[in-house]
Protein backbone atom coordinates (compact mmCIF):
# COMPACT_ATOMS: atom_id res chain seq x y z
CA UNK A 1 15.90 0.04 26.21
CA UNK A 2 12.61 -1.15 25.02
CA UNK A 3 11.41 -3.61 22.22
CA UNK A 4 8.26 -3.34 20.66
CA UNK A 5 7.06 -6.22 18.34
CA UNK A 6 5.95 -4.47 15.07
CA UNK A 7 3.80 -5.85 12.34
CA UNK A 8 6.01 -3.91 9.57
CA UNK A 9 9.77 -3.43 11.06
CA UNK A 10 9.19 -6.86 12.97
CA UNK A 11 11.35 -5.50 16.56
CA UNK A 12 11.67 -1.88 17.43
CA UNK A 13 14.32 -0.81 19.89
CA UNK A 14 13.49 2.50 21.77
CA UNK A 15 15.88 4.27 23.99
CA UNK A 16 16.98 7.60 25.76
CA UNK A 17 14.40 10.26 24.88
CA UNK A 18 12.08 8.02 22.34
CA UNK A 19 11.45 5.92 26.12
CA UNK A 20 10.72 8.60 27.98
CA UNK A 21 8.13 10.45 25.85
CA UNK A 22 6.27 6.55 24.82
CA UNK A 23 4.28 6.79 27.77
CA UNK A 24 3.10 10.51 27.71
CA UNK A 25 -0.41 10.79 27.10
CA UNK A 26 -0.15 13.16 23.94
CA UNK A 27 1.79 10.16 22.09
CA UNK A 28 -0.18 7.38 24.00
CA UNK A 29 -3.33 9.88 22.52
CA UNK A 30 -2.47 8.46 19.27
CA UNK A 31 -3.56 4.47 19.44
CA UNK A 32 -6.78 6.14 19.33
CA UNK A 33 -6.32 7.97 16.14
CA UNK A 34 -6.88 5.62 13.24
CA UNK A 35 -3.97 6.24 10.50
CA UNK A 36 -6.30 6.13 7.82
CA UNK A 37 -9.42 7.36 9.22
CA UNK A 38 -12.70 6.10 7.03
CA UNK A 39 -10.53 4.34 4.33
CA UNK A 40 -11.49 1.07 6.97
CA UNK A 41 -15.18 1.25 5.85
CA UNK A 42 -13.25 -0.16 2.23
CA UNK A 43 -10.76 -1.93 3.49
CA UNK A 44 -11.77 -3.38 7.15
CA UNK A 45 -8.38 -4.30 8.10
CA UNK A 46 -7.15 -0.80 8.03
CA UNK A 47 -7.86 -0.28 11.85
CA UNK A 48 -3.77 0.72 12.65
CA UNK A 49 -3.15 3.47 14.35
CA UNK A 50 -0.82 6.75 14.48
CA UNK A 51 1.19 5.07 17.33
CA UNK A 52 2.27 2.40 15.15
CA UNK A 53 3.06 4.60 12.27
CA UNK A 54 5.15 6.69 14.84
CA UNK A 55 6.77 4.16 16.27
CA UNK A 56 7.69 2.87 12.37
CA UNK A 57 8.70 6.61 11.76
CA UNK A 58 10.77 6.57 14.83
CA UNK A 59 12.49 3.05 13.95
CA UNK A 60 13.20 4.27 10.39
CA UNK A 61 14.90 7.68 11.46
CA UNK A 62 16.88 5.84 14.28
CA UNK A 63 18.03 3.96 11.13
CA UNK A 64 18.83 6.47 8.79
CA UNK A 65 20.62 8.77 11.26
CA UNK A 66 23.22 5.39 11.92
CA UNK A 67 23.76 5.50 8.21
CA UNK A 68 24.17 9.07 7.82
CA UNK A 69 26.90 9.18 10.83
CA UNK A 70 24.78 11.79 13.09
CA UNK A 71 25.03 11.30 16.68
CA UNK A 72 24.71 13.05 20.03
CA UNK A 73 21.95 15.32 20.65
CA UNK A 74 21.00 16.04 17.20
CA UNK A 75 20.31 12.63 16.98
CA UNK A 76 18.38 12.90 19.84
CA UNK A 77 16.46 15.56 18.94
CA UNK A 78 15.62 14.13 15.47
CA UNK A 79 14.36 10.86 17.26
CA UNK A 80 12.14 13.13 19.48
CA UNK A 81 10.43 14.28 16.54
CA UNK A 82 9.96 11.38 14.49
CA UNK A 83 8.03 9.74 17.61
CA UNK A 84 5.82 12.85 18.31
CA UNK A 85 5.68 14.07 14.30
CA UNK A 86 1.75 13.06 14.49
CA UNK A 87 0.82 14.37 18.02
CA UNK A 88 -0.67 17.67 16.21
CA UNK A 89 -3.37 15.40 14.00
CA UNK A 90 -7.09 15.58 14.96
CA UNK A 91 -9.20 12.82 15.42
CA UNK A 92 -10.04 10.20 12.30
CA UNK A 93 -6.46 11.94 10.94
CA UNK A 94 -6.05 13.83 7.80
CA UNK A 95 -10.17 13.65 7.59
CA UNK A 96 -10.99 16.79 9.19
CA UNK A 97 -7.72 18.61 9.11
CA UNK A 98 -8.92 21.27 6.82
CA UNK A 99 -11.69 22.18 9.28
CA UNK A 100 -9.24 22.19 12.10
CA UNK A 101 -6.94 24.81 9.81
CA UNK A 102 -10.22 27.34 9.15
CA UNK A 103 -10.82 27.57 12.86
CA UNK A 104 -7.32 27.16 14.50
CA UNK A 105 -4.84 28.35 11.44
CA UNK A 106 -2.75 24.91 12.43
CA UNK A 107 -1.90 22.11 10.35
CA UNK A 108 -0.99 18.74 12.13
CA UNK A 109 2.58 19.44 12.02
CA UNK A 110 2.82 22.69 14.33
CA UNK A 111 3.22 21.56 17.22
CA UNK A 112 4.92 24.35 19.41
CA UNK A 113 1.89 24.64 21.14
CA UNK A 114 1.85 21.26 21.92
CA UNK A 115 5.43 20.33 22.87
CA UNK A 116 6.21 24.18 24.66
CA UNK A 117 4.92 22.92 27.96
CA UNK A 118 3.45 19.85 29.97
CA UNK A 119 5.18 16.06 30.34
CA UNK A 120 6.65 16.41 26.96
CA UNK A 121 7.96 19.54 27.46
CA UNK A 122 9.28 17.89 30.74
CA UNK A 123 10.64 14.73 29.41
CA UNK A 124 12.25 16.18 26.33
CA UNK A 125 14.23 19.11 28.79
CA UNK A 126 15.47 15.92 30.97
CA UNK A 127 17.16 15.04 27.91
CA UNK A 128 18.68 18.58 27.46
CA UNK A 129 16.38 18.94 24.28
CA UNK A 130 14.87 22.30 23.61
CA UNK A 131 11.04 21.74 22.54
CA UNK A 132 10.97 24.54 19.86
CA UNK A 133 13.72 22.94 17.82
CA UNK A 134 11.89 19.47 18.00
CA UNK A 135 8.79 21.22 17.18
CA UNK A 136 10.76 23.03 14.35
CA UNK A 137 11.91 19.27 12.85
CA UNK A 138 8.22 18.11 13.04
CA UNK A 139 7.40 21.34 10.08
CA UNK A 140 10.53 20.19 8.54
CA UNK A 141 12.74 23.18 9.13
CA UNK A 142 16.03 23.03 9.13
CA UNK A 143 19.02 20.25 7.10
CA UNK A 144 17.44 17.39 9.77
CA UNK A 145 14.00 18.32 9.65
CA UNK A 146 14.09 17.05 5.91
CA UNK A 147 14.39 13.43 7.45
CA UNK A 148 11.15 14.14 9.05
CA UNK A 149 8.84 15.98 7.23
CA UNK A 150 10.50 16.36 3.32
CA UNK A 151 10.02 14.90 0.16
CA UNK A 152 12.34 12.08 0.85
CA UNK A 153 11.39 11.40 4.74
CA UNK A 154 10.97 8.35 6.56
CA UNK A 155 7.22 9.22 7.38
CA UNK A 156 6.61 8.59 3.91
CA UNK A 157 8.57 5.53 3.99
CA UNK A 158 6.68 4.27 6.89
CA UNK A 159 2.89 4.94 6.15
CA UNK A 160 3.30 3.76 2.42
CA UNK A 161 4.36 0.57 3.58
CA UNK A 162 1.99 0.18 6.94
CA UNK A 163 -0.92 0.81 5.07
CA UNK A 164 -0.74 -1.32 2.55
CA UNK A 165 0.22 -3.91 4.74
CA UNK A 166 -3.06 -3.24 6.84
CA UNK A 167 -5.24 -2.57 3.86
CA UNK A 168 -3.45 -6.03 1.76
CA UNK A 169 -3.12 -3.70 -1.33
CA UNK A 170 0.35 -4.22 -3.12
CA UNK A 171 0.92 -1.14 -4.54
CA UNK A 172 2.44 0.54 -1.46
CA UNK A 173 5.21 -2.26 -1.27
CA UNK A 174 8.89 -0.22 -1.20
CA UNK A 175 12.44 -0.90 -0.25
CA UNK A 176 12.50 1.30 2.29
CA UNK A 177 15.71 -0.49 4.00
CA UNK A 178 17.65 0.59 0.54
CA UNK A 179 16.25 4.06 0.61
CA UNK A 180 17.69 4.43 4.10
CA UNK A 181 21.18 3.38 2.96
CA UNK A 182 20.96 6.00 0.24
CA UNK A 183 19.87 8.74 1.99
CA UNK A 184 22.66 11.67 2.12
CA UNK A 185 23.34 14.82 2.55
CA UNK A 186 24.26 17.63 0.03
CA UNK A 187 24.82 20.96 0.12
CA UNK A 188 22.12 21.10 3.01
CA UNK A 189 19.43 19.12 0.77
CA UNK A 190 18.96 15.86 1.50
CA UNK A 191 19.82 13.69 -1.54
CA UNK A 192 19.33 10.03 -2.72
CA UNK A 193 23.06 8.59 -3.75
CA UNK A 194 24.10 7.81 -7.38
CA UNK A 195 22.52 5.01 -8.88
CA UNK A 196 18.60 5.52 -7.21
CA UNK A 197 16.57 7.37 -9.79
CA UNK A 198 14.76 3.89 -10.12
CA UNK A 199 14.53 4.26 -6.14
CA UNK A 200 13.12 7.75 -6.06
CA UNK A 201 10.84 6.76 -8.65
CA UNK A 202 9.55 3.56 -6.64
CA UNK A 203 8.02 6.03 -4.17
CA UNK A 204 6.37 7.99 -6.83
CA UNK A 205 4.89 5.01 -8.08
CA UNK A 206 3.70 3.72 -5.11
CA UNK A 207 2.05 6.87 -3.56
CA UNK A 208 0.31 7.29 -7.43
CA UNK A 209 -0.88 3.89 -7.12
CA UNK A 210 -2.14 3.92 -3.54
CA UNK A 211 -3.59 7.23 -3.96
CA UNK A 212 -6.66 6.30 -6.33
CA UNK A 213 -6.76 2.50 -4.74
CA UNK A 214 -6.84 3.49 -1.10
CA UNK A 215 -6.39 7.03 0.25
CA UNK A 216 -8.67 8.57 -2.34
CA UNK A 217 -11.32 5.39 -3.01
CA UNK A 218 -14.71 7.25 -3.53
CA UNK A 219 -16.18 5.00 -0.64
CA UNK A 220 -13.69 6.41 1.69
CA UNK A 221 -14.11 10.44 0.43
CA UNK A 222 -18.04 9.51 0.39
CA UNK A 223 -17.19 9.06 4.45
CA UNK A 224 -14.81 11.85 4.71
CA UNK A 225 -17.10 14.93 3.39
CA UNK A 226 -19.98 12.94 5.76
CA UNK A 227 -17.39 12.87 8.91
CA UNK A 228 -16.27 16.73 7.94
CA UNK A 229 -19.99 17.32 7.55
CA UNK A 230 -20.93 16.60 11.15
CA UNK A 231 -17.75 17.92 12.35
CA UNK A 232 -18.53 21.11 10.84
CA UNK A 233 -22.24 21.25 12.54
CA UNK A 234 -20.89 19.94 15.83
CA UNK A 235 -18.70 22.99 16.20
CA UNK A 236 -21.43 25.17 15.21
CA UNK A 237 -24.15 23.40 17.36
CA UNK A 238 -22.45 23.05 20.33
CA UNK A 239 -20.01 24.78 22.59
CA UNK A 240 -16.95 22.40 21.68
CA UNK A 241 -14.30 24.91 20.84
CA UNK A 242 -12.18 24.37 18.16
CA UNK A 243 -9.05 23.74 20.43
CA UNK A 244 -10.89 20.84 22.30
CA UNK A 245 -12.29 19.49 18.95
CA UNK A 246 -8.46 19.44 17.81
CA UNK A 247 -7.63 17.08 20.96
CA UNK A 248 -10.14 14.55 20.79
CA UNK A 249 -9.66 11.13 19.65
CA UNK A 250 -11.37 8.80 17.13
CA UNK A 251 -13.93 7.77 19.95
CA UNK A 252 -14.35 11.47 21.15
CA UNK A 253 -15.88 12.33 18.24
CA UNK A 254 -18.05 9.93 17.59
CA UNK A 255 -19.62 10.20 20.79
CA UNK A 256 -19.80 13.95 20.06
CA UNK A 257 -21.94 13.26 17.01
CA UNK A 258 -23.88 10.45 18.30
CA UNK A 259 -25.01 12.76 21.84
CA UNK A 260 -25.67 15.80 19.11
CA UNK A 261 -29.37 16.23 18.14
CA UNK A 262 -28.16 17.92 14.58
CA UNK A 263 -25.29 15.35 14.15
CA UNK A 264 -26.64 12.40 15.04
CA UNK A 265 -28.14 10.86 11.97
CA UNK A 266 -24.59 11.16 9.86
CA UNK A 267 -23.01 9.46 12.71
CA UNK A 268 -25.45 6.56 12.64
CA UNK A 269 -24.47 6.46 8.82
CA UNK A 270 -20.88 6.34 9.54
CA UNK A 271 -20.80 3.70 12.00
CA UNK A 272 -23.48 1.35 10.44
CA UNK A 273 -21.98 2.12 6.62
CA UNK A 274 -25.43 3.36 5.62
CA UNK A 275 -23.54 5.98 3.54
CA UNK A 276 -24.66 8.30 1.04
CA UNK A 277 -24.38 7.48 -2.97
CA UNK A 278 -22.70 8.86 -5.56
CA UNK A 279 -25.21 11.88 -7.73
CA UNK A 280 -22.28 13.05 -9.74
CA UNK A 281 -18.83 12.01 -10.26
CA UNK A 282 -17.23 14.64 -12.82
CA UNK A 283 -14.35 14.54 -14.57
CA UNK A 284 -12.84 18.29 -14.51
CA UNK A 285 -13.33 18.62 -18.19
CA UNK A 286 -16.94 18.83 -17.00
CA UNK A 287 -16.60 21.39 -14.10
CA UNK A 288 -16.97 25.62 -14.57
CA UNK A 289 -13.70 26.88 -13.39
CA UNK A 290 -15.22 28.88 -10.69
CA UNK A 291 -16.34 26.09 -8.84
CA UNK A 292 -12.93 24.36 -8.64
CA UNK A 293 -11.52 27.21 -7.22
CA UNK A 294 -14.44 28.39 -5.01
CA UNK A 295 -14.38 28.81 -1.01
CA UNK A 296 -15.93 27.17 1.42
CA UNK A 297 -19.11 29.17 2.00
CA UNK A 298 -19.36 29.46 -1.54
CA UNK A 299 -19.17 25.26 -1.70
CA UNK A 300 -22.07 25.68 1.08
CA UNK A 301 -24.07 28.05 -1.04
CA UNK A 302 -24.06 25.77 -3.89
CA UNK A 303 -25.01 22.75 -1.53
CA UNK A 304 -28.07 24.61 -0.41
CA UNK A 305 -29.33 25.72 -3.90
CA UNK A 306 -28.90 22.42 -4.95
CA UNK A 307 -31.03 21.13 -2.06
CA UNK A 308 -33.58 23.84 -2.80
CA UNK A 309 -33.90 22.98 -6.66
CA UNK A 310 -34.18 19.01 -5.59
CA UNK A 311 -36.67 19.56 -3.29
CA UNK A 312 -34.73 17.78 0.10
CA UNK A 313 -33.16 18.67 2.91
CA UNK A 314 -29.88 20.79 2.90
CA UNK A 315 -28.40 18.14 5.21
CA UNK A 316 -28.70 15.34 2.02
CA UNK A 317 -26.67 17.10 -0.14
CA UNK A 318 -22.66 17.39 -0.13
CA UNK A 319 -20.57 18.70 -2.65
CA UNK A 320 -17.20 17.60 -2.27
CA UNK A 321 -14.33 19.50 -4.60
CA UNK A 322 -10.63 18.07 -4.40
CA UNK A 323 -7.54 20.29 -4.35
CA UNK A 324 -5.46 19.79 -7.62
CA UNK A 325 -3.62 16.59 -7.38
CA UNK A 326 0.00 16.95 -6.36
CA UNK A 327 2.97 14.58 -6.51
CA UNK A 328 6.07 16.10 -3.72
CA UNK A 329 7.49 13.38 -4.13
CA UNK A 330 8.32 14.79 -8.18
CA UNK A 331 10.54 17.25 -6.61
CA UNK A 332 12.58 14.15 -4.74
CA UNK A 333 16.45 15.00 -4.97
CA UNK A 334 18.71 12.41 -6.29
CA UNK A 335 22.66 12.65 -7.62
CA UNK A 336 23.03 11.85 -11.42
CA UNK A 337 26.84 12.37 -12.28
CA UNK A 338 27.81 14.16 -9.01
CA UNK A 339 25.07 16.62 -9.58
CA UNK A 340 21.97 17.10 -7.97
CA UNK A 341 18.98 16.96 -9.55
CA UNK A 342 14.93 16.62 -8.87
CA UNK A 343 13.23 13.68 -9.92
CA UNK A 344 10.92 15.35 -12.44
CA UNK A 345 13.84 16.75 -14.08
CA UNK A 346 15.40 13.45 -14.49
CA UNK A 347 12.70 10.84 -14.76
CA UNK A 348 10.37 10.61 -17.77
CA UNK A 349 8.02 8.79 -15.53
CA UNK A 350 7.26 11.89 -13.58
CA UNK A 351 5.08 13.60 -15.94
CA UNK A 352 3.21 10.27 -16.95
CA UNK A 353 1.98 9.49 -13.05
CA UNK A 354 1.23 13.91 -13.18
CA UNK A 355 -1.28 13.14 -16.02
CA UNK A 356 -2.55 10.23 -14.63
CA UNK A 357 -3.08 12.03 -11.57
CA UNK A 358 -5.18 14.34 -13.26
CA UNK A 359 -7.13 12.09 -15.37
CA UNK A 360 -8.16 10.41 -11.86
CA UNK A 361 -9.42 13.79 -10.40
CA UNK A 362 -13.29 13.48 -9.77
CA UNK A 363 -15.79 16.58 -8.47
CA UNK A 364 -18.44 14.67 -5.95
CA UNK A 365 -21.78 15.07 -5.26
CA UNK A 366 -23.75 12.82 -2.72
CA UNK A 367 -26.78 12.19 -1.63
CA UNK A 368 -28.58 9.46 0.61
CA UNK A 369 -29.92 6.50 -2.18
CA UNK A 370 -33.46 7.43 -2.15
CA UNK A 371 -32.59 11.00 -3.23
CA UNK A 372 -29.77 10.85 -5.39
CA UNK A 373 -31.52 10.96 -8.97
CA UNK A 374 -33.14 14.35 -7.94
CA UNK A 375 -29.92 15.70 -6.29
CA UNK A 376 -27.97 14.47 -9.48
CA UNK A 377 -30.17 16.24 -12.07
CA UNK A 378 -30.26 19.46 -9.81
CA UNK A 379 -26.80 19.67 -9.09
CA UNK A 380 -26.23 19.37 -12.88
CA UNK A 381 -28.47 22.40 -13.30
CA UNK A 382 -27.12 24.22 -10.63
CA UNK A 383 -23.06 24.06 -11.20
CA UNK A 384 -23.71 24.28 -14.95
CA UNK A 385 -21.87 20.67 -15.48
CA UNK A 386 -20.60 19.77 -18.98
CA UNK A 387 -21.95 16.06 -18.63
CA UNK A 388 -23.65 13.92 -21.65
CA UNK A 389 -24.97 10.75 -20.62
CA UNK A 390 -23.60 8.99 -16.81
CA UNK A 391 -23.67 11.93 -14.43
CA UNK A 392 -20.86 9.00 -12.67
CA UNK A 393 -17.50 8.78 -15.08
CA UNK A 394 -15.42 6.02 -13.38
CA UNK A 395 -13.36 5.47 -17.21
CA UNK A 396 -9.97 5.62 -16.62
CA UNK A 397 -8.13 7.22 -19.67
CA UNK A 398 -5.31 6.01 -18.48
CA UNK A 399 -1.35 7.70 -18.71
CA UNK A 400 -1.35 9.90 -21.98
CA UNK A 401 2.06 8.78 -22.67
CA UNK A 402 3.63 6.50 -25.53
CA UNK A 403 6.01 3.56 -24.76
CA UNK A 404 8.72 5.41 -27.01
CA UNK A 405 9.08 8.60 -24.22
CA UNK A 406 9.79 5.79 -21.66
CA UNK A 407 13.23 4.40 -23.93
């Protein structure tokens, strides 16, 4: 058995297969993957890493399964997965996962690839584990892959409550230890007992919360479309394949970028915060419809008119276009009368934090400071904005709800 201090579960016990797979180098890979990527360049104190968040998802499964009664090899096997569930992510995390997907056609949680041979593969057959089904629990397949990758799973538990622990923003703050005890099983669904709607709910509220404070803080996705920016041109610049560019670390990268004639300048910005500034920051009231739904080349296209009608280089111009907000954890399962039912069916809440969501959603467009006027008033032009006044809306309408829906 081994103990690991921890600076959100306090001691960690790992044993059997969790012990064996610690000191692998794809999950020793992973204290050099930051868990929150450029969010730091906001918060400084967000430097943790996916090993501690595994090792937090690993403690909080090995917890849930004692409640839940499951022993034996599926035990095992779930245990397996919750330490190697982020082995598949890239480097700087969730940052440039959507380039890894256009080139490889792989999220960060398949990982058959990954786990189907080498010392994992070794270690987790020692154990009389089969790597495909632990690979299959890290997508979430399956009644026990819901612990791990599911609207109610302990990965959620454990990052909500890490990083705002590292970051010293409240609003992440759950009882995790009570929605451990509640988890159950029903029917093959995994279910939150009678008497948690308020518990679901404190999820929801904490991920809608953190979401606008932290993990979507126009700083941070200022850094993000710059880091997926050079990313982008590194792959097309150089011969880094897409399969190496999937395995390097945090510090890979960067030196990548730095030792890259046409990436070099963005990652001087990134490490010495000389960022680029806010041109436009739309509401999507303001934004044709064709442009929120527009590909990536198209995105591209845009970028490079935009350049052309401001008169700069196409490298000073980024147009950055969110997915529609989402809330999983709306569709949360919890028992109300012996019957199960999802959260947004039962909670009023629900479809206050879905509005607010979408009141919060902002189109981007930056440019480096000495620029941005010109690359404001031509991407205006150019993507036919609906914008009187501030090309940057930071108003928050707020929750279009009335205190009476709430009683």
């Amino acid at each position: 058995m081994t103990t690991i201090k921890d600076s959100v579960h306090d001691h960690i016990e790992i044993g059997g297969v969790g012990r064996d797979l610690l000191d692998t180098q794809p999950v020793q890979r992973l204290r050099h993957v930051s868990q929150l990527g450029t969010v730091s360049l906001v918060y400084p104190s967000a430097n943790h890493t996916r090993f501690e968040h595994s090792l937090g998802v690993y403690y909080l499964a090995d917890r849930a399964l004692d409640h839940l009664g499951i022993e034996g090899q599926q035990a095992e096997r779930v245990r397996a997965a919750a330490l190697l569930h982020d082995v598949g992510h890239g480097p700087y995390s969730h940052n440039v996962e959507s380039l890894i997907y256009r080139h490889t056609g792989k999220y960060h949680d398949d990982v058959h690839d990954l786990l189907g041979d080498g010392e994992v593969a070794r270690v987790l057959s020692e154990h009389g584990l089969n790597p495909d089904a632990v690979a299959d629990l890290v997508a979430g397949d399956g009644e026990l892959g819901q612990l791990v990758s599911g609207e109610l799973d302990v990965d959620r538990m454990d990052y909500l409550a890490r990083d705002a622990h590292h970051t010293g923003v409240p609003y992440g703050t759950i009882d995790h230890g009570r929605l451990v005890r509640e988890l159950r099983f029903r029917d093959g669904e995994l279910v939150l007992a009678e008497g948690n709607v308020q518990t679901a709910e404190s999820l929801l509220v904490a991920r809608a919360l953190m979401t606008p404070t932290v993990y979507s803080h126009h700083v941070a996705r200022i850094a993000k479309a710059m880091l997926r920016r050079a990313s982008a041109r590194l792959l097309e610049a150089t011969e880094t394949s897409p399969n190496r560019f999937r395995r390097m670390d945090d510090t890979d990268l960067i030196v990548a970028l730095r030792s890259t004639e046409a990436t070099a300048e963005i990652a001087r910005r990134l490490s010495y915060r000389d960022l680029y500034k806010r041109a436009i920051w739309a509401e999507r009231e303001a934004v044709p419809a064709d442009i929120l739904d527009a590909s990536q080349e198209t995105i591209r296209e845009f970028e490079r008119t935009i350049a052309a009608e401001a008169n700069v280089d196409p490298a000073s111009v980024i147009l950055d276009v969110p997915d529609d907000p989402s809330m999983v954890e709306s569709s949360s399962r919890v028992l109300v009368n012996g019957e199960v039912r999802r959260l947004g069916e039962q909670s009023t809440l629900v479809g206050a934090l879905q509005t607010a969501r979408r009141d919060q959603w902002r189109l981007g467009v930056y440019a480096p400071e000495k620029v941005r006027e010109r690359v404001g008033d031509a991407a205006v032009r150019t993507l036919g904005l609906a914008i009187d006044g501030a090309r940057i809306s930071d108003t928050r309408r707020g929750i279009h709800a009335t205190l009476d829906e709430f009683q």
